[in-house]
PDB file of N, CA and C in Angstrom:
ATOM      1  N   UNK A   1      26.335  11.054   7.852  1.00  0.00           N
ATOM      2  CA  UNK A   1      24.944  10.878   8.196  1.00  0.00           C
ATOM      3  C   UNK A   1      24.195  10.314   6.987  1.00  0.00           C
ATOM      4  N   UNK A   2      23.487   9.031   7.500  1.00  0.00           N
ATOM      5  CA  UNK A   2      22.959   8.912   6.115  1.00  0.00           C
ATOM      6  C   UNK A   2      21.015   9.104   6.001  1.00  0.00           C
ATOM      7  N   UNK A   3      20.518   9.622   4.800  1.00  0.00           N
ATOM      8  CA  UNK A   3      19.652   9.967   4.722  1.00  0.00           C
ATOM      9  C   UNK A   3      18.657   8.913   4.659  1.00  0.00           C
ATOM     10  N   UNK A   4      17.422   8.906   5.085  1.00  0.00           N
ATOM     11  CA  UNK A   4      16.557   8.547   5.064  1.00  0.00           C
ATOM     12  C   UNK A   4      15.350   8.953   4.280  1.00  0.00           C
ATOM     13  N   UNK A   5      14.807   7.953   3.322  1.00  0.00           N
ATOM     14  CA  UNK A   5      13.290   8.745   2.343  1.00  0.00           C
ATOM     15  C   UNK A   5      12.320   7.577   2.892  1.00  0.00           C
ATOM     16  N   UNK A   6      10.915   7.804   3.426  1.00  0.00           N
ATOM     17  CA  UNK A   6       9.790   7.541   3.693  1.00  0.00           C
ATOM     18  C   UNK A   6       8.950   7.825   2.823  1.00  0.00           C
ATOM     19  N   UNK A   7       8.766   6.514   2.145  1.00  0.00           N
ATOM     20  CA  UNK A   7       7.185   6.472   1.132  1.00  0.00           C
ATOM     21  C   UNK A   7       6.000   6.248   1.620  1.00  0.00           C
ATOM     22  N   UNK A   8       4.861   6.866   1.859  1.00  0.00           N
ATOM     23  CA  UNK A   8       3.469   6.856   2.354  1.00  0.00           C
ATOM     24  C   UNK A   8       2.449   6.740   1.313  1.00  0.00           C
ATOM     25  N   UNK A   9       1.546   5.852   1.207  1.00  0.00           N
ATOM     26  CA  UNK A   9       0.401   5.887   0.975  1.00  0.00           C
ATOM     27  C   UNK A   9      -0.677   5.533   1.539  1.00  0.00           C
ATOM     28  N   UNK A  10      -1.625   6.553   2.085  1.00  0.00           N
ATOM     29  CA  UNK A  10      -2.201   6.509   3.217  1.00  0.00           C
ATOM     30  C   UNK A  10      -3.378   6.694   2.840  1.00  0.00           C
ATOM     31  N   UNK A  11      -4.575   5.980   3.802  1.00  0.00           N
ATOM     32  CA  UNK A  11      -5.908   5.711   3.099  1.00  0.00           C
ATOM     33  C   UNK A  11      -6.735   5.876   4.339  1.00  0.00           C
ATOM     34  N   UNK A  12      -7.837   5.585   4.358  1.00  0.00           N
ATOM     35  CA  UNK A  12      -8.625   6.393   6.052  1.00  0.00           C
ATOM     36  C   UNK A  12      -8.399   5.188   6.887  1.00  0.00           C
ATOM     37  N   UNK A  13      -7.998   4.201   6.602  1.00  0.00           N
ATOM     38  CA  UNK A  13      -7.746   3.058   7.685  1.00  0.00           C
ATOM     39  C   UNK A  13      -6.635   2.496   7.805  1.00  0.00           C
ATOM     40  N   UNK A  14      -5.265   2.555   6.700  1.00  0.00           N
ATOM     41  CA  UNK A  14      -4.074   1.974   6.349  1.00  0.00           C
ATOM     42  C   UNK A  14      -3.293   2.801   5.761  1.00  0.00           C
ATOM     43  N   UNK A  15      -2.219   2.605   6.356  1.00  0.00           N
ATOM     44  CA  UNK A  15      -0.762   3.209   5.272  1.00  0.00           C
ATOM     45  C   UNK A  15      -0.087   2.476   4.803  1.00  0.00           C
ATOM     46  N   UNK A  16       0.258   2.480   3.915  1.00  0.00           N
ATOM     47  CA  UNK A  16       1.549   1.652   3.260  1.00  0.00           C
ATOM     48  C   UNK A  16       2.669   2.576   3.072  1.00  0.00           C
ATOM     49  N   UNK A  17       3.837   2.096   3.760  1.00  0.00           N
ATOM     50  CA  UNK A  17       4.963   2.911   4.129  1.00  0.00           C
ATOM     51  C   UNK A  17       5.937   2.123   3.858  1.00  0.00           C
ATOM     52  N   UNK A  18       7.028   2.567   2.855  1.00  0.00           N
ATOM     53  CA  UNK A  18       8.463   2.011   2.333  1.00  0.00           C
ATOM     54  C   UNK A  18       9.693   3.224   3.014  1.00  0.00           C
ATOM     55  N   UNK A  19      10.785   2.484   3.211  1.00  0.00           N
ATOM     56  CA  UNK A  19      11.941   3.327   3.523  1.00  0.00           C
ATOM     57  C   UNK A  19      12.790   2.627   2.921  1.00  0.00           C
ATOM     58  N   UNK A  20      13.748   3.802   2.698  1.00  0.00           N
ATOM     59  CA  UNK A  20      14.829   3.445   1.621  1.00  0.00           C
ATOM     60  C   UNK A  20      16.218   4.488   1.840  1.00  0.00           C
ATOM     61  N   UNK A  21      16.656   4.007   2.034  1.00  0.00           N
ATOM     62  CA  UNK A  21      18.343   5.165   2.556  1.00  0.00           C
ATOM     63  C   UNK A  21      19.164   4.974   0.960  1.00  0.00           C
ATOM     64  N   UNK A  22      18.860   4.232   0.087  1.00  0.00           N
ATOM     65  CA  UNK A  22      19.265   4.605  -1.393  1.00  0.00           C
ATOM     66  C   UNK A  22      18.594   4.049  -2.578  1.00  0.00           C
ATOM     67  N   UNK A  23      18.492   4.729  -3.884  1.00  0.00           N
ATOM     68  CA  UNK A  23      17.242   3.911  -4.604  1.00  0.00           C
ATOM     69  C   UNK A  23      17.599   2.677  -5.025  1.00  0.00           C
ATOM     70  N   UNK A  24      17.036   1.558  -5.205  1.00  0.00           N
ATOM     71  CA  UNK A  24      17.458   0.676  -5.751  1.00  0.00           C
ATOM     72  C   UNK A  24      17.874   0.228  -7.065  1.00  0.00           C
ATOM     73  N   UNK A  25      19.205  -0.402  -7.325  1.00  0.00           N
ATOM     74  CA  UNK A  25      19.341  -0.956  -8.553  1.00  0.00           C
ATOM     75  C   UNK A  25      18.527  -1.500  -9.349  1.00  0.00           C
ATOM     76  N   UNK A  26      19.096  -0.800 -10.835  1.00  0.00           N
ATOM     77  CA  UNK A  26      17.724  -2.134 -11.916  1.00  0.00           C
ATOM     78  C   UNK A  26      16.256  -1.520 -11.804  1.00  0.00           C
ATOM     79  N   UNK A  27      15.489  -2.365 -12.599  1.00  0.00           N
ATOM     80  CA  UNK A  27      14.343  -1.962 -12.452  1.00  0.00           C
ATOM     81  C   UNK A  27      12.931  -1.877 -11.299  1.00  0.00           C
ATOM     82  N   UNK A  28      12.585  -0.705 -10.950  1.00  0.00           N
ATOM     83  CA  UNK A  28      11.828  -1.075  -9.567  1.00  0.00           C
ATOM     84  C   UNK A  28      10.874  -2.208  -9.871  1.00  0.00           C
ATOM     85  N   UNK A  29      10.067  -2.815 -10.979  1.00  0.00           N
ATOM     86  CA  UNK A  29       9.433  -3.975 -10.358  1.00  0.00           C
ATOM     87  C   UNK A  29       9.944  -5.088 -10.171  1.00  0.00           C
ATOM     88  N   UNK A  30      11.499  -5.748 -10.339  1.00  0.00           N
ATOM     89  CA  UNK A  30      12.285  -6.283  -9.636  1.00  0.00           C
ATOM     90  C   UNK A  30      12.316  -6.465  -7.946  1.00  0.00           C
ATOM     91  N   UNK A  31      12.725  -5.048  -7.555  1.00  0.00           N
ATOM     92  CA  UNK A  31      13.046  -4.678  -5.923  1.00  0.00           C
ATOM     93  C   UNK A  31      12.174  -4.883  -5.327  1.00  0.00           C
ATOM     94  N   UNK A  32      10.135  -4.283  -6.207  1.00  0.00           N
ATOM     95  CA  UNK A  32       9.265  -4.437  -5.586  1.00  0.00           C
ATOM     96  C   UNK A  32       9.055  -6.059  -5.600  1.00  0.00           C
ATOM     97  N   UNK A  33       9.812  -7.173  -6.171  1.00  0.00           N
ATOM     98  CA  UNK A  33       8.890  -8.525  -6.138  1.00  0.00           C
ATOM     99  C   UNK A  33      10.295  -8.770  -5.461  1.00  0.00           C
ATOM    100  N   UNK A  34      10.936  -8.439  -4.585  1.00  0.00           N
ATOM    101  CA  UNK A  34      12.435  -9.255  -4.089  1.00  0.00           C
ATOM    102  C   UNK A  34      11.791  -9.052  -2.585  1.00  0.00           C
ATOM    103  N   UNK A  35      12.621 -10.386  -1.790  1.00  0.00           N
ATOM    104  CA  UNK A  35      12.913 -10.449  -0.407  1.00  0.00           C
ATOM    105  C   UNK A  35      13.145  -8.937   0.121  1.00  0.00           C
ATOM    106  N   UNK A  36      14.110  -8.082  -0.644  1.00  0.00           N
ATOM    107  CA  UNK A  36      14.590  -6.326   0.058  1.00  0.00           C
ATOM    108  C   UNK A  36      13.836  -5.563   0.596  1.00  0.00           C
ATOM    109  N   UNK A  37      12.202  -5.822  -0.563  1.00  0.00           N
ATOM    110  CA  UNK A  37      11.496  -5.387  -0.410  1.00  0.00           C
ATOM    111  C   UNK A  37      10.670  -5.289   0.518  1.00  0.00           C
ATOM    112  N   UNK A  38      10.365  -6.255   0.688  1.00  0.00           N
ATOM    113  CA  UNK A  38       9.650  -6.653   2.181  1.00  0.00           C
ATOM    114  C   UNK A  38      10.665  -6.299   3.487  1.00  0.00           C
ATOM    115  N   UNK A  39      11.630  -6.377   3.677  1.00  0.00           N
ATOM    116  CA  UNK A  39      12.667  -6.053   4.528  1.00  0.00           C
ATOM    117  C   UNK A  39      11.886  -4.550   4.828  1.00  0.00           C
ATOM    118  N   UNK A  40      12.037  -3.664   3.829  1.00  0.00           N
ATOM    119  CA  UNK A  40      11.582  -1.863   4.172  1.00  0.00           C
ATOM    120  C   UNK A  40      10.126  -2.274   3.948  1.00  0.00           C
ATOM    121  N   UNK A  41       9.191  -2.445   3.844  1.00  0.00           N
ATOM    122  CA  UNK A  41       7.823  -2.019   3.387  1.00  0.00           C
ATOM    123  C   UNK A  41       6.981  -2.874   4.771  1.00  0.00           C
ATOM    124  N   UNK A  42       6.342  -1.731   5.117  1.00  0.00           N
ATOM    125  CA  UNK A  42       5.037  -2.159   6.203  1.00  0.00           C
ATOM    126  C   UNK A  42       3.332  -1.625   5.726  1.00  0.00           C
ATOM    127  N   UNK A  43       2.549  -3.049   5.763  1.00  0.00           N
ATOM    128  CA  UNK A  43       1.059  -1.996   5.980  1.00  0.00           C
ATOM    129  C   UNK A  43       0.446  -1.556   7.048  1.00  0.00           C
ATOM    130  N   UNK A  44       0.625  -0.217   7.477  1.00  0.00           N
ATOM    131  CA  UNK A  44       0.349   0.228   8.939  1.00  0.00           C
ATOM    132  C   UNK A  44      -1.053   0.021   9.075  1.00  0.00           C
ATOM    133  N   UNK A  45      -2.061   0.304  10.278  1.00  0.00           N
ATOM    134  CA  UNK A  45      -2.667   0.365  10.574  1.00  0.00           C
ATOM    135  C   UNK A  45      -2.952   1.845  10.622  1.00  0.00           C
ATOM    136  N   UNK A  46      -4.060   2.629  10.634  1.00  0.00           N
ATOM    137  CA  UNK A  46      -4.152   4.089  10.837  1.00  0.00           C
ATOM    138  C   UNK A  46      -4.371   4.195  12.760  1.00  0.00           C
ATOM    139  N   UNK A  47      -3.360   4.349  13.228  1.00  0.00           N
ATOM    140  CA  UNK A  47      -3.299   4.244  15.086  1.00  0.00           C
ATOM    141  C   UNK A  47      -1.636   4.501  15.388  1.00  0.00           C
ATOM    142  N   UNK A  48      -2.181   5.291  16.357  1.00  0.00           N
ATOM    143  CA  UNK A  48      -0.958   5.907  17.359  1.00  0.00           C
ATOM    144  C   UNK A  48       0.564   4.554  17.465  1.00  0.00           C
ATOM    145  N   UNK A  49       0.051   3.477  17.473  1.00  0.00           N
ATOM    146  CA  UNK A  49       1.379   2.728  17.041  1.00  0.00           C
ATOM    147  C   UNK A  49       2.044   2.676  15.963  1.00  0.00           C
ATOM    148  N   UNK A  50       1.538   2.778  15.152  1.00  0.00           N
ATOM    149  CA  UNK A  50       1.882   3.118  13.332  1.00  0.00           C
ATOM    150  C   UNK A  50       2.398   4.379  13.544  1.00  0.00           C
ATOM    151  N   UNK A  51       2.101   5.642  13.848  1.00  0.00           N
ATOM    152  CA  UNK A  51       2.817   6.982  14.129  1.00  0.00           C
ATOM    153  C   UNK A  51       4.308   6.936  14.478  1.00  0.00           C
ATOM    154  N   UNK A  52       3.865   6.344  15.568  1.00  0.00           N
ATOM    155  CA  UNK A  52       5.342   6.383  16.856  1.00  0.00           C
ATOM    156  C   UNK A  52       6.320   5.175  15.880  1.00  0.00           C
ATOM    157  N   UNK A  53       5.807   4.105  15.161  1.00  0.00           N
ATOM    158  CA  UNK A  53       6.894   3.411  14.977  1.00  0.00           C
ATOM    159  C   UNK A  53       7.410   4.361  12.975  1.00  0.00           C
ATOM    160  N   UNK A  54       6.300   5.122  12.379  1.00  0.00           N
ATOM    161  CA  UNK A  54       6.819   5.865  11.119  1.00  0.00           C
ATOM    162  C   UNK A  54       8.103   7.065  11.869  1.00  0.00           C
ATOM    163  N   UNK A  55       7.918   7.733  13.332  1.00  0.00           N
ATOM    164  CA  UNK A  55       8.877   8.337  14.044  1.00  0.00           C
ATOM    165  C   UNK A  55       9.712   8.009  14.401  1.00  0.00           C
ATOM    166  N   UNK A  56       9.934   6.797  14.645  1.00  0.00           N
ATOM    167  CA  UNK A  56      10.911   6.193  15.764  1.00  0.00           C
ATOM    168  C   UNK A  56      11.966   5.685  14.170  1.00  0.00           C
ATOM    169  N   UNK A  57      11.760   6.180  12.873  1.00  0.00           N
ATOM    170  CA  UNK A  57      12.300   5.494  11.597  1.00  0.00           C
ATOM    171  C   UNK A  57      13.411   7.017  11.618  1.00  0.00           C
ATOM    172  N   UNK A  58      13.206   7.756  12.091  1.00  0.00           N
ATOM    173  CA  UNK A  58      13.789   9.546  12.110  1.00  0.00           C
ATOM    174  C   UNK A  58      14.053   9.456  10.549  1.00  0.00           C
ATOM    175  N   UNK A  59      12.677   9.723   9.737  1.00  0.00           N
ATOM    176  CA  UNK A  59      12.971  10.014   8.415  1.00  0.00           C
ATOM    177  C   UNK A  59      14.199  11.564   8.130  1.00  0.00           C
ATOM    178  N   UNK A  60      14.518  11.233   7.301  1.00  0.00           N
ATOM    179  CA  UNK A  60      15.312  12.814   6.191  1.00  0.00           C
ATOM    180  C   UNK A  60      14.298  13.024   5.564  1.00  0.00           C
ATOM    181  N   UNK A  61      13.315  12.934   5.121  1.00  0.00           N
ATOM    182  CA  UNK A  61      12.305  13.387   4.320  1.00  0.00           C
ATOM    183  C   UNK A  61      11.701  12.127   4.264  1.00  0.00           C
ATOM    184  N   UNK A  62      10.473  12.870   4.040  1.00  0.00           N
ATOM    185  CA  UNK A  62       8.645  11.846   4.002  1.00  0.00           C
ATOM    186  C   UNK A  62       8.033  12.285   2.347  1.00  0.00           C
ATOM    187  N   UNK A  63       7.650  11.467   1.724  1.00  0.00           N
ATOM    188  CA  UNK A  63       6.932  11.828   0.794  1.00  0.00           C
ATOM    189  C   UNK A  63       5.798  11.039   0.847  1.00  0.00           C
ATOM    190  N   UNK A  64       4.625  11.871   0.441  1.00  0.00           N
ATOM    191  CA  UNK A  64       3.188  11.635   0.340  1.00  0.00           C
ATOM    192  C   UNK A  64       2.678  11.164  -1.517  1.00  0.00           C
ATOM    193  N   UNK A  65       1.900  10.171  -1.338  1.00  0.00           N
ATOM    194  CA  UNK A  65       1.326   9.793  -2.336  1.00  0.00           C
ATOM    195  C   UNK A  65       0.378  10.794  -2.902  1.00  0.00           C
ATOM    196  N   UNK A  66       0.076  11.509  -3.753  1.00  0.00           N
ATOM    197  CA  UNK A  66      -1.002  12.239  -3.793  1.00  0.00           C
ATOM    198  C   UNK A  66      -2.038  11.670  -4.624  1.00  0.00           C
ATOM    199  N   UNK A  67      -3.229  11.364  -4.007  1.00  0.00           N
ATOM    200  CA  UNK A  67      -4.234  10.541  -4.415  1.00  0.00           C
ATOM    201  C   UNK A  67      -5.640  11.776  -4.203  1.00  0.00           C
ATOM    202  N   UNK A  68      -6.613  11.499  -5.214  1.00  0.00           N
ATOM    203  CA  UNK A  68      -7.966  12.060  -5.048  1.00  0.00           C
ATOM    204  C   UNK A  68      -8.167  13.299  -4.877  1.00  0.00           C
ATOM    205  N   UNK A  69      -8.878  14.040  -3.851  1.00  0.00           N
ATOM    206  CA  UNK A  69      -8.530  15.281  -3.639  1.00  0.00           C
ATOM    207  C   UNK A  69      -7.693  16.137  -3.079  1.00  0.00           C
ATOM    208  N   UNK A  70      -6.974  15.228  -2.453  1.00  0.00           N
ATOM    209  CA  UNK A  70      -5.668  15.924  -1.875  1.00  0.00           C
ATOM    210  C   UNK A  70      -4.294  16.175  -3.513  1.00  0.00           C
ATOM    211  N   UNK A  71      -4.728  15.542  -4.050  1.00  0.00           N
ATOM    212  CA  UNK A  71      -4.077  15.617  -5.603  1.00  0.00           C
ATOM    213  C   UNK A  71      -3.893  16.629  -6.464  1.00  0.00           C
ATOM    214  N   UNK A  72      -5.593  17.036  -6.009  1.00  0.00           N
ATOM    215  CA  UNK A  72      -6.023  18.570  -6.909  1.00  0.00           C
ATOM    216  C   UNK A  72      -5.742  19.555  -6.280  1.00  0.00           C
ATOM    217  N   UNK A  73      -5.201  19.683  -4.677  1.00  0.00           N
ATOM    218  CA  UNK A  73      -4.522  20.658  -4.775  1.00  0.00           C
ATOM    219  C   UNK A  73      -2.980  20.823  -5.319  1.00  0.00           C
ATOM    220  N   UNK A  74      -2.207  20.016  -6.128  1.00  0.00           N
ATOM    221  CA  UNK A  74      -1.346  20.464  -6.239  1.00  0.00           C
ATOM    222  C   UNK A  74      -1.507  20.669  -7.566  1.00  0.00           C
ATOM    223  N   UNK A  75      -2.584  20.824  -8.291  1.00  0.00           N
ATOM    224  CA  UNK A  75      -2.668  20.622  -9.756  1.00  0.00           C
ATOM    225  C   UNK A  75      -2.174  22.381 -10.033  1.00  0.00           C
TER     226      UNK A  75
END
């Protein structure tokens, strides 16, 4: 079975969501300026189609960006 990681950064109107089933070689601002990249990375829309298609990915784990005040609670 192979695992799945979901990157979110989510804002009151957009997400930006990466998936990745292993980390990439080399340095990430490489991967982030390569063709691969774009292959996994979407900017969602904040709407019930963006949901169903971050579900329909059957993450192994989701990780959240922690930005602003959602930040300070983990301080």
């Amino acid at each position: 079975m192979n695992s799945l990681i979901v990157g979110l950064d989510v804002s009151s109107s957009w997400c930006d969501a990466v998936w990745l089933e292993f980390m990439p070689a080399g340095a990430l601002r490489d991967f982030y300026e390569s063709p691969a990249f774009a292959e996994c990375h979407r900017k969602l829309e904040a709407n019930a189609k963006s949901i169903q298609f971050l579900v329909s990915l059957e993450p192994s784990v989701v990780i959240l960006e922690p930005t602003r005040t959602y930040s300070q609670i983990l301080d």
